[in-house]
C-alpha atoms as a PDB file:
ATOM      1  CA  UNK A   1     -10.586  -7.103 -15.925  1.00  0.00           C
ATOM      2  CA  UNK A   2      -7.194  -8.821 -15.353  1.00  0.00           C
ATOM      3  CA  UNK A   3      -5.801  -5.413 -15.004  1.00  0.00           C
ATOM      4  CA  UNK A   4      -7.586  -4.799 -11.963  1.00  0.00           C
ATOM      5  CA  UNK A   5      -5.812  -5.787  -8.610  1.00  0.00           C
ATOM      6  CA  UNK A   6      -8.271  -7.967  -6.897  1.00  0.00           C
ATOM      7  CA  UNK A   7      -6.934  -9.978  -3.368  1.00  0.00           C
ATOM      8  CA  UNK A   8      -8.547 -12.226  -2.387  1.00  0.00           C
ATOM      9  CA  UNK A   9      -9.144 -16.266  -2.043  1.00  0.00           C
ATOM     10  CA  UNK A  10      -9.379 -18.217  -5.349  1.00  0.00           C
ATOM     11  CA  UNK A  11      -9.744 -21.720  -6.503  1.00  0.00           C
ATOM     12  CA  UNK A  12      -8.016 -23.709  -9.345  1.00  0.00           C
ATOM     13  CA  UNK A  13     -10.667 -26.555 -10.049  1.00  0.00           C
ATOM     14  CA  UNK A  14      -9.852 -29.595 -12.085  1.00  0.00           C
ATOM     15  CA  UNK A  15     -12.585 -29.726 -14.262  1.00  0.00           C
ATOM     16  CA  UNK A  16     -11.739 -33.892 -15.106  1.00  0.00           C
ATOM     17  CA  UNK A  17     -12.369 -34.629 -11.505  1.00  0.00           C
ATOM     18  CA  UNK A  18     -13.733 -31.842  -9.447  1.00  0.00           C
ATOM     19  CA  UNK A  19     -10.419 -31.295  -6.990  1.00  0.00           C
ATOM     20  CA  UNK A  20      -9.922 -28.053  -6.016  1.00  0.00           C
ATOM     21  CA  UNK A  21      -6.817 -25.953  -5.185  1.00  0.00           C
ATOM     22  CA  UNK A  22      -7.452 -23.219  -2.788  1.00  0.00           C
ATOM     23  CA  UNK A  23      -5.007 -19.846  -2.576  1.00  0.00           C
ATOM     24  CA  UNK A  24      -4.912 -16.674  -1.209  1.00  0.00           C
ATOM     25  CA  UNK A  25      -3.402 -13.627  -2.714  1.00  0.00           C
ATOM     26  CA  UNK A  26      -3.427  -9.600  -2.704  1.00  0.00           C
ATOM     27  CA  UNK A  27      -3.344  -9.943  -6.927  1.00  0.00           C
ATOM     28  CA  UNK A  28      -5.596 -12.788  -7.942  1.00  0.00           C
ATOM     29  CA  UNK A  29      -4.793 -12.296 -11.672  1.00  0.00           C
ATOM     30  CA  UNK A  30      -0.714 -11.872 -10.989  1.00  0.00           C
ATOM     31  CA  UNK A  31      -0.906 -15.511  -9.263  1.00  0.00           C
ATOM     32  CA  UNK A  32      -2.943 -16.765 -11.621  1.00  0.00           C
ATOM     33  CA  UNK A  33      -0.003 -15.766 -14.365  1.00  0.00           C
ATOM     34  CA  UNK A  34       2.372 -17.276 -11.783  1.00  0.00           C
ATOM     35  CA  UNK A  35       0.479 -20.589 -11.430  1.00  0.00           C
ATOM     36  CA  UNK A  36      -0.098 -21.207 -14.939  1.00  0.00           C
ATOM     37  CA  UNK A  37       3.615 -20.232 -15.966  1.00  0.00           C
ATOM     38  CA  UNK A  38       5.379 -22.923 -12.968  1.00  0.00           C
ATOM     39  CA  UNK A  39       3.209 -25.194 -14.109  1.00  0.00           C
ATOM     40  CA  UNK A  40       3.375 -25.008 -17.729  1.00  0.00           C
ATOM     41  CA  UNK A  41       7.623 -25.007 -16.641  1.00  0.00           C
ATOM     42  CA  UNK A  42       6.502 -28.404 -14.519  1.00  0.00           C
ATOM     43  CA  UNK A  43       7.935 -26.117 -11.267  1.00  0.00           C
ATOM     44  CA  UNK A  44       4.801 -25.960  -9.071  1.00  0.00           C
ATOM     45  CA  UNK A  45       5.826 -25.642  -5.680  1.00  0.00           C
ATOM     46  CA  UNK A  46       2.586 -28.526  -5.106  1.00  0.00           C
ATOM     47  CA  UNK A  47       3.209 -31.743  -6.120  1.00  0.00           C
ATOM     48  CA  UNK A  48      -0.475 -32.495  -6.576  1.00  0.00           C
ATOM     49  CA  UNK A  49      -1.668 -29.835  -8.683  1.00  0.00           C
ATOM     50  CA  UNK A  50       1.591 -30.433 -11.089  1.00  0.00           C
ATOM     51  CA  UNK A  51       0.905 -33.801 -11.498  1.00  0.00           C
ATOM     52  CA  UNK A  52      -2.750 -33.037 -12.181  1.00  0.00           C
ATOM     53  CA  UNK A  53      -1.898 -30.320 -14.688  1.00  0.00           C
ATOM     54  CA  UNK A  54       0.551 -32.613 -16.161  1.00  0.00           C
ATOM     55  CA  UNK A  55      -1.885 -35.464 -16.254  1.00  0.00           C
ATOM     56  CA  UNK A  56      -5.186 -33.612 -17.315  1.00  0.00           C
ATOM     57  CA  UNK A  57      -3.089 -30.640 -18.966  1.00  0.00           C
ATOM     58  CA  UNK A  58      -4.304 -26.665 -19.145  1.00  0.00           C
ATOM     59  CA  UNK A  59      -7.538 -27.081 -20.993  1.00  0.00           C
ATOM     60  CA  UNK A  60      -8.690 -28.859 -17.907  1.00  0.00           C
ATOM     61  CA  UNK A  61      -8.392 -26.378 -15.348  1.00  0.00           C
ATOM     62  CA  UNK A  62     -10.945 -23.319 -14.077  1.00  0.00           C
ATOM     63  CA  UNK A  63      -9.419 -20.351 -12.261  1.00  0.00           C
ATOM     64  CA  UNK A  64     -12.118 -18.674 -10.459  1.00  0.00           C
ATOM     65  CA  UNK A  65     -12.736 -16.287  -7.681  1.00  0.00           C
ATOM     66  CA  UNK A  66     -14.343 -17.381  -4.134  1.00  0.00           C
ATOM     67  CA  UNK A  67     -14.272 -14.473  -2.325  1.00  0.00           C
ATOM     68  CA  UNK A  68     -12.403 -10.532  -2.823  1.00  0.00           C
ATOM     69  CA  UNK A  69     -11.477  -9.090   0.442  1.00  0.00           C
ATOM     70  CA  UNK A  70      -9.266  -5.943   1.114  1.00  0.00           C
ATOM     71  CA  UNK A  71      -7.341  -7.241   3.937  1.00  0.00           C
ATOM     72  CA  UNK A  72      -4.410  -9.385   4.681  1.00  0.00           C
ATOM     73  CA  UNK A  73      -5.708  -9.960   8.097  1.00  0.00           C
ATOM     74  CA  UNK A  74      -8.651 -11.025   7.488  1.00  0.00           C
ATOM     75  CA  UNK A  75      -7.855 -12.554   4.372  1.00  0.00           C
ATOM     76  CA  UNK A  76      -5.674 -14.999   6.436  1.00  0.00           C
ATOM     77  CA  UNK A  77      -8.649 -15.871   8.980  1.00  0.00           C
ATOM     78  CA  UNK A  78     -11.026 -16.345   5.506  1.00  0.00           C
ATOM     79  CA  UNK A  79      -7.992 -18.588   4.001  1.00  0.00           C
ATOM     80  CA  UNK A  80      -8.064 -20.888   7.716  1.00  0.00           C
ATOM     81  CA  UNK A  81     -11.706 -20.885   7.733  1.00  0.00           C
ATOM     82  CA  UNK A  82     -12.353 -22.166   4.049  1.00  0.00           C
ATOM     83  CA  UNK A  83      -9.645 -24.970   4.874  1.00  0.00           C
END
């Protein structure tokens, strides 16, 4: 499954207190990898979700897909409209 190349919007949910992170990406599974590895490094380009992962730690966290779409374009108007 991680193989596949899925875009798309996904969450990263905080399982400790229910915030959510919200991203958008043409390979789900490659920015999952991404995420996990800057944060694990304590690099995250978002403050937030470092100091949560840092706080709570890996165990703690759900990756998970909202919604697969094919499209930049309209994954950009999906992205603004979930916000």
């Amino acid at each position: 499954m991680e193989d596949e190349i899925i875009g798309g919007i996904y969450g990263i949910r905080n399982v400790a207190n229910d915030k959510i992170y919200i991203g958008l990406s043409s390979d789900i599974y490659k920015r999952w990898k991404t995420h996990r590895m800057m944060l694990n490094r304590g690099k995250h380009i978002n403050d937030h979700l470092q100091s949560a992962w840092n706080e709570y730690g890996e165990n703690s966290f759900d990756f998970f897909i909202i919604e697969k779409i094919s499209s930049n374009n309209i994954m950009l108007g999906t992205e603004m409209c979930l916000l």
